[in-house]
PDB file of N, CA and C in Angstrom:
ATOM      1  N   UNK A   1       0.838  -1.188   0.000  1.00  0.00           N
ATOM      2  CA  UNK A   1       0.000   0.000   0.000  1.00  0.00           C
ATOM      3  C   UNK A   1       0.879   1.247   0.000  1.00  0.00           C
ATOM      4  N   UNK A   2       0.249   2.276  -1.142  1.00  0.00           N
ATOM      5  CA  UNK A   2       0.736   3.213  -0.713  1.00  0.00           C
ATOM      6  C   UNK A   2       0.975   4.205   0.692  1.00  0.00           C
ATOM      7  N   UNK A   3       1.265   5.011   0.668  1.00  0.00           N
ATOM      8  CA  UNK A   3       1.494   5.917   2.160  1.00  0.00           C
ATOM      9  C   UNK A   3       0.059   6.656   2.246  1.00  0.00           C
ATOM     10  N   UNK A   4      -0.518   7.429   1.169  1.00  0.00           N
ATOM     11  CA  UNK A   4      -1.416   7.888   0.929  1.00  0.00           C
ATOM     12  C   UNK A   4      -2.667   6.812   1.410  1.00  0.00           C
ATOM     13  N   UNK A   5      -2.544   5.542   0.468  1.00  0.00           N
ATOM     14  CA  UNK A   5      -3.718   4.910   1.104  1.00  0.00           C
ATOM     15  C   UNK A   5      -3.582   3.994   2.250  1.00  0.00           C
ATOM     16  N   UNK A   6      -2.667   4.204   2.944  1.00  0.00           N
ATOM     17  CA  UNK A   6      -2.288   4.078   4.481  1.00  0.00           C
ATOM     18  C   UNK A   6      -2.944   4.957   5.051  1.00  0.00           C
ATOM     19  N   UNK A   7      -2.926   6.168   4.889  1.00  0.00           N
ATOM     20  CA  UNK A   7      -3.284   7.258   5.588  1.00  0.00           C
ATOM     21  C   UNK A   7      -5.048   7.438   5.460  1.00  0.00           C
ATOM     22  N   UNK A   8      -5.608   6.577   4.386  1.00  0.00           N
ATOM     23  CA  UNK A   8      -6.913   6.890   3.797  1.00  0.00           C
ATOM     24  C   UNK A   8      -7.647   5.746   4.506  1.00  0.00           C
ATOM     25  N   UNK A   9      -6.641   4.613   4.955  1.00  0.00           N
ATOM     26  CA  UNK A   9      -7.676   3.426   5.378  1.00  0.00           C
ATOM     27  C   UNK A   9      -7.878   4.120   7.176  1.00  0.00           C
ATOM     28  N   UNK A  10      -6.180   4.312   7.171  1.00  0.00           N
ATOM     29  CA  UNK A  10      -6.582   4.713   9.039  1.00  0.00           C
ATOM     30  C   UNK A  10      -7.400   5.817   9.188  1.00  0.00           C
ATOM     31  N   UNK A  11      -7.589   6.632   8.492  1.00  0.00           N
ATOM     32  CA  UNK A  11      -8.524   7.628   8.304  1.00  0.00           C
ATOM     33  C   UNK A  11     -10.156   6.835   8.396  1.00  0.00           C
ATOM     34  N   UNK A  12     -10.539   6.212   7.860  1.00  0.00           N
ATOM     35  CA  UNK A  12     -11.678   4.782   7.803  1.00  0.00           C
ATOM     36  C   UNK A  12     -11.724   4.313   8.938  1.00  0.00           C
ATOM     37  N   UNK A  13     -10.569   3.661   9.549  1.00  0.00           N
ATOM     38  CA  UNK A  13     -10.793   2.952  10.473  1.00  0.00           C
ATOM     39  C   UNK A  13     -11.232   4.130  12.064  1.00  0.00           C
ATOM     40  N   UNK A  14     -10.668   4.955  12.007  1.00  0.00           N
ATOM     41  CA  UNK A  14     -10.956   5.728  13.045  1.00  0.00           C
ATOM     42  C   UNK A  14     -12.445   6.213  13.027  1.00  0.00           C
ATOM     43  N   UNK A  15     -12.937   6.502  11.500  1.00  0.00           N
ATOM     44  CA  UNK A  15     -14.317   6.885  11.815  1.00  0.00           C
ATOM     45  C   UNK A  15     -15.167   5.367  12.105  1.00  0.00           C
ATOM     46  N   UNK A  16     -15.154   4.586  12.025  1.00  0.00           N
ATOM     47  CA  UNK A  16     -15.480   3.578  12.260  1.00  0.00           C
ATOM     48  C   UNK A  16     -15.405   3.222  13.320  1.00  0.00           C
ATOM     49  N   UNK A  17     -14.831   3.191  14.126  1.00  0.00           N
ATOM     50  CA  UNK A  17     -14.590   3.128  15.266  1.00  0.00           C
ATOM     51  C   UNK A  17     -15.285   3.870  16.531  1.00  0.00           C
ATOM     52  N   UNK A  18     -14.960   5.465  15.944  1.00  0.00           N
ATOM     53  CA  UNK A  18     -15.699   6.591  16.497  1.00  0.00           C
ATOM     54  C   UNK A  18     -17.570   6.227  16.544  1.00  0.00           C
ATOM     55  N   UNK A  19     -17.733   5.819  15.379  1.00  0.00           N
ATOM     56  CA  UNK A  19     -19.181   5.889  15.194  1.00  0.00           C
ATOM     57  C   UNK A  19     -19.363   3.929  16.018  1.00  0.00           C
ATOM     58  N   UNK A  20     -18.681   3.061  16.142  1.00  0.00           N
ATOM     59  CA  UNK A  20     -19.511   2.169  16.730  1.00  0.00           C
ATOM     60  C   UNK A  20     -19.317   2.350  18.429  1.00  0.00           C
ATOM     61  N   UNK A  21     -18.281   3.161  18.932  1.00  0.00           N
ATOM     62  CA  UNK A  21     -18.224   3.498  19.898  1.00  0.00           C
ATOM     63  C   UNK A  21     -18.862   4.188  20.557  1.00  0.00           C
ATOM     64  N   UNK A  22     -19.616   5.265  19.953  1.00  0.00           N
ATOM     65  CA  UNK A  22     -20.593   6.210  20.082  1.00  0.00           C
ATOM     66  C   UNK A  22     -22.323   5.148  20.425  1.00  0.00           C
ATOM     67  N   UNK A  23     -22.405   3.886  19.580  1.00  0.00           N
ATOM     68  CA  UNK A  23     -23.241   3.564  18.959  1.00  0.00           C
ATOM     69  C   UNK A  23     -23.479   2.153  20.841  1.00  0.00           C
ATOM     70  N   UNK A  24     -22.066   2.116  21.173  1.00  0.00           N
ATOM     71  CA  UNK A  24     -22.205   1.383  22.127  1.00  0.00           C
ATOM     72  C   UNK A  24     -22.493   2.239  23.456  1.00  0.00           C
ATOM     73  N   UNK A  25     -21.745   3.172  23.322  1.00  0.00           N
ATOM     74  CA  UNK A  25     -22.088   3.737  24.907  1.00  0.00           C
ATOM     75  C   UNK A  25     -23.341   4.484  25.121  1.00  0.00           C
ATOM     76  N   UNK A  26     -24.250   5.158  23.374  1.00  0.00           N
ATOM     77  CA  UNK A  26     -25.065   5.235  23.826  1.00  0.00           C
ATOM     78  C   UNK A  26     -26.532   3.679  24.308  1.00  0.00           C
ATOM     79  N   UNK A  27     -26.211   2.855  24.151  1.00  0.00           N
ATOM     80  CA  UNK A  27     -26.613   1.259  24.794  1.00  0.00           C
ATOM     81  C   UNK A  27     -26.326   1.553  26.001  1.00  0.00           C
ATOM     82  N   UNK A  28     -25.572   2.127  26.808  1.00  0.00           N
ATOM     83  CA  UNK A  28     -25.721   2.175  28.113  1.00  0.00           C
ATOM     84  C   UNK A  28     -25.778   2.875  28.913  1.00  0.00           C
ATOM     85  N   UNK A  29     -26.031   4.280  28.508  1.00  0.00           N
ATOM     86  CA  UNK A  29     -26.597   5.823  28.803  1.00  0.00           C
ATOM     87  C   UNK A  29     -27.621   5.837  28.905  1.00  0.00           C
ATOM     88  N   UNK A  30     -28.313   6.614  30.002  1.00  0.00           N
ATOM     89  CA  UNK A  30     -29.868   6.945  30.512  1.00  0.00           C
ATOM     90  C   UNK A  30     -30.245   8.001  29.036  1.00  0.00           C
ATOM     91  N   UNK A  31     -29.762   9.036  28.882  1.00  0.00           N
ATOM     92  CA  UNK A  31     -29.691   9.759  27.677  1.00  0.00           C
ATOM     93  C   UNK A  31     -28.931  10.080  26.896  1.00  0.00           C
ATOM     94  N   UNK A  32     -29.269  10.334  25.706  1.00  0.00           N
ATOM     95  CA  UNK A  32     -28.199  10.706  24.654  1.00  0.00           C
ATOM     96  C   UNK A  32     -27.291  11.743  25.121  1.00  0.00           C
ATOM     97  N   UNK A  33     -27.642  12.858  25.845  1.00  0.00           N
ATOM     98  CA  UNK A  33     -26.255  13.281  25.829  1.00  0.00           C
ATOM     99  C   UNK A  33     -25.756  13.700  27.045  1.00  0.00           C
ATOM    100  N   UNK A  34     -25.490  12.324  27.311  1.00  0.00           N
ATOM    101  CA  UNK A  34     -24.477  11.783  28.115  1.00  0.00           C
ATOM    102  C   UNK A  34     -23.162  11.096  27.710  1.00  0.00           C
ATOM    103  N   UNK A  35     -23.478  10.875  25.853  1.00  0.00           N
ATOM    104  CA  UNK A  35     -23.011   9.978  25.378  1.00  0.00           C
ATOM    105  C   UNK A  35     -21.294  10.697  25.138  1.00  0.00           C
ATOM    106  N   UNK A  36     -21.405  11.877  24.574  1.00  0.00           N
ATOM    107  CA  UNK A  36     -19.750  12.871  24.616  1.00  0.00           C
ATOM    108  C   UNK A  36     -19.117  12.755  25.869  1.00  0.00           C
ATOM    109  N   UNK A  37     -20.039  12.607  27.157  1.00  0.00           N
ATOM    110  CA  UNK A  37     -19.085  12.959  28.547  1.00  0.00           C
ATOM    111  C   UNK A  37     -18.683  11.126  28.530  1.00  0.00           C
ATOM    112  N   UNK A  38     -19.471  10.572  28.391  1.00  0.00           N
ATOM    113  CA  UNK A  38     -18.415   9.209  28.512  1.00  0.00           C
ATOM    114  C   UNK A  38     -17.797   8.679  27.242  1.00  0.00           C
ATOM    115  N   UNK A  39     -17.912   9.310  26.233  1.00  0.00           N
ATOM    116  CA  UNK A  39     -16.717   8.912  25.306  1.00  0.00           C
ATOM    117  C   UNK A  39     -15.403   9.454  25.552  1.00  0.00           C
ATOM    118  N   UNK A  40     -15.433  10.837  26.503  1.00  0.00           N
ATOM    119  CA  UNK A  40     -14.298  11.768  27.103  1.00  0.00           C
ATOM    120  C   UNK A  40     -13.767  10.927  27.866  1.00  0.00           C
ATOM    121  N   UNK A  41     -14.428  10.352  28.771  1.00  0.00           N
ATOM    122  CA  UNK A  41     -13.904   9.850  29.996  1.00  0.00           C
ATOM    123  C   UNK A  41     -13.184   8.491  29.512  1.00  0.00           C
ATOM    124  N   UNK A  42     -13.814   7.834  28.433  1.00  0.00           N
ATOM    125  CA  UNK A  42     -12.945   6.551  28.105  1.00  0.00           C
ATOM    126  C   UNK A  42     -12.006   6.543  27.422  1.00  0.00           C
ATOM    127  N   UNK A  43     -11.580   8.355  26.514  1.00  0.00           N
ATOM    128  CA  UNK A  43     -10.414   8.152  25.982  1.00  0.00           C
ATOM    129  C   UNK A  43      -9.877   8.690  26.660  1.00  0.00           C
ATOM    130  N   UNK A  44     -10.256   9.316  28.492  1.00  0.00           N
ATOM    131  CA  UNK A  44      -9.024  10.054  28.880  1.00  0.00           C
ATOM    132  C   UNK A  44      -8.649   8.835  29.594  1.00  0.00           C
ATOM    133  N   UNK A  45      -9.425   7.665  29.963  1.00  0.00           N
ATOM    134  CA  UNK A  45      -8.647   6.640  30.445  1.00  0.00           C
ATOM    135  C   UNK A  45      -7.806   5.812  29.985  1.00  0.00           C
ATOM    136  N   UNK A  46      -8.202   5.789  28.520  1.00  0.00           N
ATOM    137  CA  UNK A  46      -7.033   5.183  27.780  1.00  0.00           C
ATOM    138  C   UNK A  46      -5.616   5.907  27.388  1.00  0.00           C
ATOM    139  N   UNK A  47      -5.816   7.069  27.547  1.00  0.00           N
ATOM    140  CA  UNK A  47      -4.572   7.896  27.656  1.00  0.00           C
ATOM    141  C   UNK A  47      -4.031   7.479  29.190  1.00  0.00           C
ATOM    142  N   UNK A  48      -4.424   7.217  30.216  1.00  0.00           N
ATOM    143  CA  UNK A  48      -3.475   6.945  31.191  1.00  0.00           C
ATOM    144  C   UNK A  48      -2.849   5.714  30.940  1.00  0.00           C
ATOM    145  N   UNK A  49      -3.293   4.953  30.264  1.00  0.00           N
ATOM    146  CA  UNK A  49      -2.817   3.604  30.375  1.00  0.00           C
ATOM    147  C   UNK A  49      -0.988   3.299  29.987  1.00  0.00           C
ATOM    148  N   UNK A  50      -0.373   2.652  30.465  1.00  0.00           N
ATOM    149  CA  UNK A  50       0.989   3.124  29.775  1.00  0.00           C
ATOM    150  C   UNK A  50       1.183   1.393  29.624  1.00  0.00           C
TER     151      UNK A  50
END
C-alpha cells in the first residue's frame, strides 16, 4: 500500500470506530447526551494507560 492509502484506510478505520463506539455507549446511557461525557472519559482513560 501506498502511504497515501495508508493514511486513507486509518482515516476509515478511526471513523469507524468513532461511530460504533458512540453507537455502544449510547446502549448504556440513561440519555443521549451523556453519550460525549463518557466517550471523554474513556479516551481520557485510555490515555493513562501506559
Amino acid at each position: 500500500m501506498s502511504v497515501d492509502a495508508v493514511k486513507k484506510a486509518l482515516s476509515r478505520m478511526r471513523a469507524l470506530f468513532k461511530q460504533m463506539a458512540r453507537r455502544e455507549i449510547r446502549s448504556i446511557v440513561n440519555q443521549d447526551s451523556e453519550v460525549d461525557d463518557e466517550l471523554r472519559a474513556m479516551m481520557a482513560s485510555l490515555q493513562r494507560v501506559e
